[in-house]
Protein backbone atom coordinates (compact mmCIF):
# COMPACT_ATOMS: atom_id res chain seq x y z
CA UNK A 1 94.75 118.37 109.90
CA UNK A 2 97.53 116.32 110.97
CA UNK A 3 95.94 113.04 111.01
CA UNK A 4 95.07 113.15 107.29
CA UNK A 5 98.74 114.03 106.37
CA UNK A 6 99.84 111.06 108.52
CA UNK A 7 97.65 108.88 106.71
CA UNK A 8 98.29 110.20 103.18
CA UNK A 9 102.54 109.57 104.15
CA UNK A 10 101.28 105.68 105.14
CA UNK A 11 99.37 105.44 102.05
CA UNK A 12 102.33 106.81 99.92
CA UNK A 13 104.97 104.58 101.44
CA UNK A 14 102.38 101.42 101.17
CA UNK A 15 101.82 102.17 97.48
CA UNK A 16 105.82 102.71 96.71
CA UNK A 17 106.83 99.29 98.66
CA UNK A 18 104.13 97.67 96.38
CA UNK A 19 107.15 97.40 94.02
CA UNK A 20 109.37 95.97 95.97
CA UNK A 21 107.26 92.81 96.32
CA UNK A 22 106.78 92.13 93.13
CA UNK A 23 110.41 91.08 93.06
CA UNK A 24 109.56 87.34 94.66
CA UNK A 25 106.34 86.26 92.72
CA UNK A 26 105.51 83.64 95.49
CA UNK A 27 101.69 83.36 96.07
CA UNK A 28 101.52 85.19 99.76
CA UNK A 29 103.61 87.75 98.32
CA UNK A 30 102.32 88.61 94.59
CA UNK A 31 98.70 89.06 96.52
CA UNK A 32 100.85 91.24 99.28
CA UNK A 33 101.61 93.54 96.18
CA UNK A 34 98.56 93.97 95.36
CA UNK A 35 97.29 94.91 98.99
CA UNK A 36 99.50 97.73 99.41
CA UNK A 37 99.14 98.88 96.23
CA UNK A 38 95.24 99.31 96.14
CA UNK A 39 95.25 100.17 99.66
CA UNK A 40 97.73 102.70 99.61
CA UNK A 41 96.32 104.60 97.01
CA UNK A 42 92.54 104.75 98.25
CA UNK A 43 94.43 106.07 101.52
CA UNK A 44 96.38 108.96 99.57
CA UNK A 45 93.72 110.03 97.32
CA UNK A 46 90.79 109.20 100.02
CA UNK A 47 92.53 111.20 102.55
CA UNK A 48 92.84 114.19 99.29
CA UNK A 49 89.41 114.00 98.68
CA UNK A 50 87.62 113.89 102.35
CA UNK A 51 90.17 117.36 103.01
CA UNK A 52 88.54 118.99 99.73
CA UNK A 53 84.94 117.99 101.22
CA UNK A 54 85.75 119.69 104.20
CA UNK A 55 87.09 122.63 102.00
CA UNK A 56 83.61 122.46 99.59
CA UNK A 57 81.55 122.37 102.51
CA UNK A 58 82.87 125.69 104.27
CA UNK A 59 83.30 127.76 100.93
CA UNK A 60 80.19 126.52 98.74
CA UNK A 61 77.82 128.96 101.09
CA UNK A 62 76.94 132.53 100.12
CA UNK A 63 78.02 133.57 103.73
CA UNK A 64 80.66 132.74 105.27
CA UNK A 65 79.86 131.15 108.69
CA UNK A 66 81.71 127.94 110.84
CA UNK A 67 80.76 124.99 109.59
CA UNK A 68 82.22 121.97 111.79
CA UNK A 69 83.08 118.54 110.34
CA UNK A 70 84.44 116.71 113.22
CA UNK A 71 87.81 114.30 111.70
CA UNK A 72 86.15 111.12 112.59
CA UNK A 73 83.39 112.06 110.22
CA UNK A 74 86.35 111.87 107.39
CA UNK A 75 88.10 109.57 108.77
CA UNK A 76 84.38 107.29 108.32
CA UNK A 77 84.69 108.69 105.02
CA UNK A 78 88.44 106.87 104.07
CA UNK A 79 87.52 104.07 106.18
CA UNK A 80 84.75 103.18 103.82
CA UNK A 81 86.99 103.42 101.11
CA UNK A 82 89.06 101.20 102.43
CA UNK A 83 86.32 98.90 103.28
CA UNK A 84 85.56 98.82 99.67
CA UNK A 85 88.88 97.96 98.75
CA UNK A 86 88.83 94.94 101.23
CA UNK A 87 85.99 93.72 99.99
CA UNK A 88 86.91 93.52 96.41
CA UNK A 89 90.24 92.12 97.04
CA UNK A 90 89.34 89.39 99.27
CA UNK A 91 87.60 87.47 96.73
CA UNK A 92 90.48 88.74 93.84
CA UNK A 93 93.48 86.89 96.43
CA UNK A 94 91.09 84.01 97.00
CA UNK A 95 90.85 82.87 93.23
CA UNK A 96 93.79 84.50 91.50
CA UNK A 97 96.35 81.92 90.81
CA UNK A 98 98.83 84.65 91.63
CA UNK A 99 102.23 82.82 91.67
CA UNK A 100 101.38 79.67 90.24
CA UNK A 101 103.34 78.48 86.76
CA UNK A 102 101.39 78.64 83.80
CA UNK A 103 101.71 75.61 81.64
CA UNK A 104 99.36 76.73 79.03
CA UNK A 105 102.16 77.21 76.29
């Protein structure tokens, strides 16, 4: 379906910009390199992976017969994902010292 494609293009640009921020190593912006990076690629592969459910759950029967998975059921899928991500880089950007000299020579 479209959507997923859409998302999987997002996630893809996200995940290439990531390098372009790592350029300026400024706090706000090495933790910004870091968001797109992580979050781009659970959208590209999460988006990948709830298509190939959707695949595995029409082909895995003996007979053939409709099986309906509605998008927003994979798009719940991804968002969890995602909500995963968030919740492990929240507390990652809150105590990383991202940026910061090190004067431990």
């Amino acid at each position: 379906s479209p959507i997923f494609l859409a998302i999987i293009v997002v996630g893809g640009i996200m995940s290439v910009s990531s390098v372009f921020t790592l350029i300026n190593r400024e706090n706000p912006v090495c933790h910004s390199s870091y968001w797109l990076l992580f979050v781009g690629f659970t959208l590209v592969y999460g988006s990948l992976l709830a298509k190939n459910y959707r695949i595995l759950q029409i082909f895995k029967r003996d007979k053939l017969r409709i099986v309906v998975i509605k998008n927003w059921q994979l798009l719940s899928f991804v968002g969890v994902m995602v909500l995963i991500d968030v919740l492990l880089l929240v507390p990652y950007s809150l105590n990383s010292s991202c940026g910061t000299p090190d004067n431990t020579l």
